[in-house]
Structures are given as structure tokens and as C-alpha cells.
PDB file of N, CA and C in Angstrom:
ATOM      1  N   UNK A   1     -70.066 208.066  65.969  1.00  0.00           N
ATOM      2  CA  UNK A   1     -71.143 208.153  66.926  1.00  0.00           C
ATOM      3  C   UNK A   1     -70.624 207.800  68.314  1.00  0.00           C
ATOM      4  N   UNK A   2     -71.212 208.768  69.158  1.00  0.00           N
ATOM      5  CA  UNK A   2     -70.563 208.372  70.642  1.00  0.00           C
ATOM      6  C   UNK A   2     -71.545 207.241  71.551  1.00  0.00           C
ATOM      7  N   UNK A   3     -70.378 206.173  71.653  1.00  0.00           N
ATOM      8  CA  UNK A   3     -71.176 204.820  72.386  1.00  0.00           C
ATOM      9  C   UNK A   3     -70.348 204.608  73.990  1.00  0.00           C
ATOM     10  N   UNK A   4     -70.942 204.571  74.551  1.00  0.00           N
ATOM     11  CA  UNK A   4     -70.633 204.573  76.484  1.00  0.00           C
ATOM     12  C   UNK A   4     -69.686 203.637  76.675  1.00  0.00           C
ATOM     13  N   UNK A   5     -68.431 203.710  77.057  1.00  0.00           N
ATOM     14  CA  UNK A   5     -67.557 203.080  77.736  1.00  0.00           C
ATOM     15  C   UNK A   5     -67.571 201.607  78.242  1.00  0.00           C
ATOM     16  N   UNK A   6     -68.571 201.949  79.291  1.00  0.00           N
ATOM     17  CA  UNK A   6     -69.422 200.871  80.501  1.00  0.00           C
ATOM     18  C   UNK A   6     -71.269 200.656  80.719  1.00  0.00           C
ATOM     19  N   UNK A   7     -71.200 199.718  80.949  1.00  0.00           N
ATOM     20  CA  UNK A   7     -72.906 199.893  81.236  1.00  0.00           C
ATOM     21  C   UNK A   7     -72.721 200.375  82.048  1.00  0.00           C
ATOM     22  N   UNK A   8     -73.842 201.449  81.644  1.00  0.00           N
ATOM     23  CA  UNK A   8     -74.507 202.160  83.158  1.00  0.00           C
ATOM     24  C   UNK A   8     -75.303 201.053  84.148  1.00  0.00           C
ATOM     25  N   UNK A   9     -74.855 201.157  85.573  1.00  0.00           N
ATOM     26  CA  UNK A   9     -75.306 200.314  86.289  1.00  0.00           C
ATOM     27  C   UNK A   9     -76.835 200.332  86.438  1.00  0.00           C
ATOM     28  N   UNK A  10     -77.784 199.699  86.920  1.00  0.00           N
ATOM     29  CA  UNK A  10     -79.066 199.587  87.864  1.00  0.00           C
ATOM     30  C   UNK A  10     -79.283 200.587  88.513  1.00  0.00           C
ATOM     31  N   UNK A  11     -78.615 201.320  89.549  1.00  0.00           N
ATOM     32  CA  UNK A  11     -78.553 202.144  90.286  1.00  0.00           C
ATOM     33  C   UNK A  11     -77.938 203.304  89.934  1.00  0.00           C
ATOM     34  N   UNK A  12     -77.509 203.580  88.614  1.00  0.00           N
ATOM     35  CA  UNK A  12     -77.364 204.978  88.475  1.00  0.00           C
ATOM     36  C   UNK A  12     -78.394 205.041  87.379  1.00  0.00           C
ATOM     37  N   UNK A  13     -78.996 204.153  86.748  1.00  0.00           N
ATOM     38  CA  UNK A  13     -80.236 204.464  85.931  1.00  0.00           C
ATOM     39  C   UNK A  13     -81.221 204.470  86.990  1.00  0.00           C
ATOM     40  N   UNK A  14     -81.459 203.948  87.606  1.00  0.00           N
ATOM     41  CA  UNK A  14     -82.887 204.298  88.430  1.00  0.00           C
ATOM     42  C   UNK A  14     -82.049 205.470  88.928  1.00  0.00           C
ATOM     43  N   UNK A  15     -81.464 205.509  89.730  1.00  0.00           N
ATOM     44  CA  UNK A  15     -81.136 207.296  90.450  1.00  0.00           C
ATOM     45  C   UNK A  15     -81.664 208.268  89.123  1.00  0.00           C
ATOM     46  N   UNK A  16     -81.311 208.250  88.217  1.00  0.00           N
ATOM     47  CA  UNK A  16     -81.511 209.165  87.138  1.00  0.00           C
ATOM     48  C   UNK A  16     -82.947 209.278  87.216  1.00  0.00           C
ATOM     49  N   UNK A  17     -83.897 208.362  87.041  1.00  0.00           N
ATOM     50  CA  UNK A  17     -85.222 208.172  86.833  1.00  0.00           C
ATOM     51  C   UNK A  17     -85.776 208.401  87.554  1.00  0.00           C
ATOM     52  N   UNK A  18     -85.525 209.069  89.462  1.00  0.00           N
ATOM     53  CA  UNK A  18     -85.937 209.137  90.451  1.00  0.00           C
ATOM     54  C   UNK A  18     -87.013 210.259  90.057  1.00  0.00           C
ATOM     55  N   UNK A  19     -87.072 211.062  89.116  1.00  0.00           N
ATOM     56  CA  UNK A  19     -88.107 212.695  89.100  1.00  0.00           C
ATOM     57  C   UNK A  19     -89.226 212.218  87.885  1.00  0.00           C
ATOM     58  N   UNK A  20     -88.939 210.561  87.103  1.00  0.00           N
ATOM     59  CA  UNK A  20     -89.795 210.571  85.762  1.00  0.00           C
ATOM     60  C   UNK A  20     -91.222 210.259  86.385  1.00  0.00           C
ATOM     61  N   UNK A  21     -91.947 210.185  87.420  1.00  0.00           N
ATOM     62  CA  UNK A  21     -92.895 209.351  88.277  1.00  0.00           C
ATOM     63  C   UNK A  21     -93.879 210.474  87.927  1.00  0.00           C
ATOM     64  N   UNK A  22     -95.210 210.394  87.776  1.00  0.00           N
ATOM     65  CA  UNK A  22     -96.382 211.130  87.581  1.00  0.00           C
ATOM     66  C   UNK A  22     -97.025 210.994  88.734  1.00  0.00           C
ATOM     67  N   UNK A  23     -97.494 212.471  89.068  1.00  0.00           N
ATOM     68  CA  UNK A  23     -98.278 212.991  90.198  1.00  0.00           C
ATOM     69  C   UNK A  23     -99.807 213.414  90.087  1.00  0.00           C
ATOM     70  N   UNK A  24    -100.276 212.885  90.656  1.00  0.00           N
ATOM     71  CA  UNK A  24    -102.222 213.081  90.853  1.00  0.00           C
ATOM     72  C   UNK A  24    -102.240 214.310  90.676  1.00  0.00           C
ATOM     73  N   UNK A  25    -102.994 215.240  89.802  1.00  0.00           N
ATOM     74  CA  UNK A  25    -103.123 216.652  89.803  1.00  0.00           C
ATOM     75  C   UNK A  25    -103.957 216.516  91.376  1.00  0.00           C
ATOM     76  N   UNK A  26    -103.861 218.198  92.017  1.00  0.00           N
ATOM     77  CA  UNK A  26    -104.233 218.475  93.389  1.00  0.00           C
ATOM     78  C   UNK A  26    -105.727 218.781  92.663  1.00  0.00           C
ATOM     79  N   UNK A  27    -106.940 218.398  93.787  1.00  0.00           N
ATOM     80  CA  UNK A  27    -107.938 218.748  93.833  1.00  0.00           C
ATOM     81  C   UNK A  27    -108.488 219.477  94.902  1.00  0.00           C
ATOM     82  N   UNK A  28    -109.525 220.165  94.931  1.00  0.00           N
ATOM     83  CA  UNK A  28    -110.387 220.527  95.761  1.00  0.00           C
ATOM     84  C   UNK A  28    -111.692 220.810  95.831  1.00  0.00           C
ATOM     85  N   UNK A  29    -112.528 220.739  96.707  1.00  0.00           N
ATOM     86  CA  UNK A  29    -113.826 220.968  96.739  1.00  0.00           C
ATOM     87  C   UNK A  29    -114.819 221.796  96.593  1.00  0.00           C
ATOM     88  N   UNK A  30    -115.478 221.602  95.798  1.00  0.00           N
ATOM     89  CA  UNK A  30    -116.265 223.188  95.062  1.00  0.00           C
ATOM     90  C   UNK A  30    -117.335 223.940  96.520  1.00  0.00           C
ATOM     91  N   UNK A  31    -117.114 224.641  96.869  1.00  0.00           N
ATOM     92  CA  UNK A  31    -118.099 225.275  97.633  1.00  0.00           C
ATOM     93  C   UNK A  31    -119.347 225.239  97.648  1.00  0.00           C
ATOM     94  N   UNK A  32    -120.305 225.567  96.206  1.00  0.00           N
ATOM     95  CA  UNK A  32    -121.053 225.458  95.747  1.00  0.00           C
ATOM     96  C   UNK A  32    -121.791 224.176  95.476  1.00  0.00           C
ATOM     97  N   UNK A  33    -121.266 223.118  94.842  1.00  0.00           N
ATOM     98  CA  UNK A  33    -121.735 222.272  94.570  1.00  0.00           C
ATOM     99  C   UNK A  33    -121.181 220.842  95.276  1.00  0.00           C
ATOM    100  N   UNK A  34    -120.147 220.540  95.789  1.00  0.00           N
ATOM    101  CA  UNK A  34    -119.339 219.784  96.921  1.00  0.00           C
ATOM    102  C   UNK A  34    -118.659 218.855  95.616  1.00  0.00           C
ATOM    103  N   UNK A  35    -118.729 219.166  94.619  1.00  0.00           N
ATOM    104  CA  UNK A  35    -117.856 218.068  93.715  1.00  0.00           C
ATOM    105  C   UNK A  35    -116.203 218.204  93.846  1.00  0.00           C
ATOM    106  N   UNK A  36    -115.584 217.557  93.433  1.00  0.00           N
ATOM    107  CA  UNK A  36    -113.851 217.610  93.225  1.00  0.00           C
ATOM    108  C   UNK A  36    -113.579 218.450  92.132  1.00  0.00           C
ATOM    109  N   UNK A  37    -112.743 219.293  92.223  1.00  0.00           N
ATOM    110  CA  UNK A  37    -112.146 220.336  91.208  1.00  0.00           C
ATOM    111  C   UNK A  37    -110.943 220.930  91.494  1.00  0.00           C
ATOM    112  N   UNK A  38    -110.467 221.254  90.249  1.00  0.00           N
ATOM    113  CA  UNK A  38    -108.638 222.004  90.338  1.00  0.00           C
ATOM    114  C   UNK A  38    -108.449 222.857  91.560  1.00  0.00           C
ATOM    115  N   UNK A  39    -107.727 223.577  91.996  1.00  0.00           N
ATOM    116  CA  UNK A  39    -108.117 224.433  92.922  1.00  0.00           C
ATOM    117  C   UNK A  39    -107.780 225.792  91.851  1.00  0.00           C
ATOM    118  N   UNK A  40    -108.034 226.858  91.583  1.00  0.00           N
ATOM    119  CA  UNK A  40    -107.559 227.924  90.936  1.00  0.00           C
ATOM    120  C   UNK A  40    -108.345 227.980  89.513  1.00  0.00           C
ATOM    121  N   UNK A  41    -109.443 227.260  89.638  1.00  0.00           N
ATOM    122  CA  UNK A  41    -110.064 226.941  88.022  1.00  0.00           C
ATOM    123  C   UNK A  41    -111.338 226.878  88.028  1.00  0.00           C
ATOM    124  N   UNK A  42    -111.952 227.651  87.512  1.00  0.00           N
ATOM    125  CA  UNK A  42    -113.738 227.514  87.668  1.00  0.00           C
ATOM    126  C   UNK A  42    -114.025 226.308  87.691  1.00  0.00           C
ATOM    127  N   UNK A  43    -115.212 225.962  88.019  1.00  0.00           N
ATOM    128  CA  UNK A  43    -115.604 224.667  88.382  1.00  0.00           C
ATOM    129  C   UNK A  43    -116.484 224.298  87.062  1.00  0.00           C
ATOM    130  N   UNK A  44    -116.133 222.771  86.930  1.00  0.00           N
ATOM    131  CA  UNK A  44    -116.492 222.426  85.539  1.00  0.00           C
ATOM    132  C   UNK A  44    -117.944 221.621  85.733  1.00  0.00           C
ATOM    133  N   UNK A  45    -118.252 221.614  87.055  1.00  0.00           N
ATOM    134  CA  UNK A  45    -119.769 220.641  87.180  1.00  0.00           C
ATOM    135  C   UNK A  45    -120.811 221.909  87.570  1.00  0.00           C
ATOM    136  N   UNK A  46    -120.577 222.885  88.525  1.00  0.00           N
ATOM    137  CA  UNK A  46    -121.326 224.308  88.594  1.00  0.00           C
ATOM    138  C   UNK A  46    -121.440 225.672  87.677  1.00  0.00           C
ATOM    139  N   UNK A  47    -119.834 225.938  86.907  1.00  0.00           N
ATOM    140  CA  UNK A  47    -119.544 226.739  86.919  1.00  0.00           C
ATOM    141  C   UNK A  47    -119.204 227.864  87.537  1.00  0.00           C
ATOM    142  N   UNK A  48    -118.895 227.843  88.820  1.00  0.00           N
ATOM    143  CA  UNK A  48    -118.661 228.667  89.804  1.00  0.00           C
ATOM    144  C   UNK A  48    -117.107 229.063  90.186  1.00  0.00           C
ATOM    145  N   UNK A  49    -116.787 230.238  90.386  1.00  0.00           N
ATOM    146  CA  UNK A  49    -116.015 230.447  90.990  1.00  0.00           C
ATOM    147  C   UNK A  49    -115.629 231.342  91.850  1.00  0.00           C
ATOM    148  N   UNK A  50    -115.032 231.399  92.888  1.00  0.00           N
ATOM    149  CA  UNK A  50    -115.493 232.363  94.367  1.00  0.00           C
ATOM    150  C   UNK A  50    -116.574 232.751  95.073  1.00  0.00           C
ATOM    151  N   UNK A  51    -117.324 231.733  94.628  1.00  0.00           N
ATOM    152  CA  UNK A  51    -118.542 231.841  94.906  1.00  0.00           C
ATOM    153  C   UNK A  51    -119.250 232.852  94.311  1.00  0.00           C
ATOM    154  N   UNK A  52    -119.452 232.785  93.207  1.00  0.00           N
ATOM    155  CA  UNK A  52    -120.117 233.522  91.572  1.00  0.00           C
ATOM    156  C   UNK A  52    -120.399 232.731  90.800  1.00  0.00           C
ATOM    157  N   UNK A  53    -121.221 232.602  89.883  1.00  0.00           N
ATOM    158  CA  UNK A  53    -121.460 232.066  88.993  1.00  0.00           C
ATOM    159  C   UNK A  53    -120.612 232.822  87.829  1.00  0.00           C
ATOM    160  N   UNK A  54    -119.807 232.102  87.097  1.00  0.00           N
ATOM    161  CA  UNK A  54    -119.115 232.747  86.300  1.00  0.00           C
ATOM    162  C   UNK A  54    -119.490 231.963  84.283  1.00  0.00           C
ATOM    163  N   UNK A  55    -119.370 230.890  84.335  1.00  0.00           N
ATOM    164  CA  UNK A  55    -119.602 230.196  83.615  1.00  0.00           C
ATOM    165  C   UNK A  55    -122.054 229.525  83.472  1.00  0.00           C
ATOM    166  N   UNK A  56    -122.278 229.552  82.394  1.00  0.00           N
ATOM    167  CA  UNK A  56    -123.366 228.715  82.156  1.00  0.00           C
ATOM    168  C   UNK A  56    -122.775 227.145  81.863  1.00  0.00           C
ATOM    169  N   UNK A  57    -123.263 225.862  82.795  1.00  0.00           N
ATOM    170  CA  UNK A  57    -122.768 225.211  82.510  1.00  0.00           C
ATOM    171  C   UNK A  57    -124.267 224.116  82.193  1.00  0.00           C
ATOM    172  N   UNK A  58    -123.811 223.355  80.651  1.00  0.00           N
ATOM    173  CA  UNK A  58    -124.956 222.648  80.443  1.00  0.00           C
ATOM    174  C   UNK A  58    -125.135 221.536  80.872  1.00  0.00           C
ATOM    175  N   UNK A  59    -126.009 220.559  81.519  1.00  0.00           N
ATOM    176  CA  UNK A  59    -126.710 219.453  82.054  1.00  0.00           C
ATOM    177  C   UNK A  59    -126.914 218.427  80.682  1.00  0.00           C
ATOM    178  N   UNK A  60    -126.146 217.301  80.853  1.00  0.00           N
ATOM    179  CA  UNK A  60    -126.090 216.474  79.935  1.00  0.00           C
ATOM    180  C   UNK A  60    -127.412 215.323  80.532  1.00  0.00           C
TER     181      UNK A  60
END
């Protein structure tokens, strides 16, 4: 089994880890109804999209 030479330092493990960080999906604002939503995705509180009703959406 292959076992590493040297410890990998602090700084070349975090350098490595620099891209593992999670990003807020992008939102945007529904036209229709002013709630927060994906941008590119019918809207999940109106059902609207491009300004259409595309979806029936039910009222809990």
C-alpha cells in the first residue's frame, strides 16, 4: 500500500482545499409575486414563469 513520504504541510492541504467551500445558490425575484426564486426556474410560490402562469400552484 502506498503511504506518503512526508507530512503534507498546513499549507499545501489548505491550498488543496481552497475550491471545497459551498456557495449560496443565486436567487432572484419573481415578477409576479416579489418572492425569492432560482433565476431560470418557474417559480415555486406563484407558479409563474415569464410572466405566464405555467404551473397550478396549491395554497397550504
Amino acid at each position: 500500500m502506498a503511504v506518503p513520504k512526508r507530512k503534507t504541510s498546513r499549507c499545501s492541504r489548505d491550498q488543496r482545499r481552497t475550491h471545497d467551500a459551498l456557495t449560496a445558490p443565486a436567487l432572484s425575484i419573481c415578477p409576479e409575486c416579489k418572492e425569492a426564486k432560482q433565476p431560470h426556474i418557474v417559480c415555486p410560490h406563484c407558479g409563474s414563469y415569464r410572466g405566464r402562469k405555467v404551473i397550478e400552484v396549491e395554497s397550504f
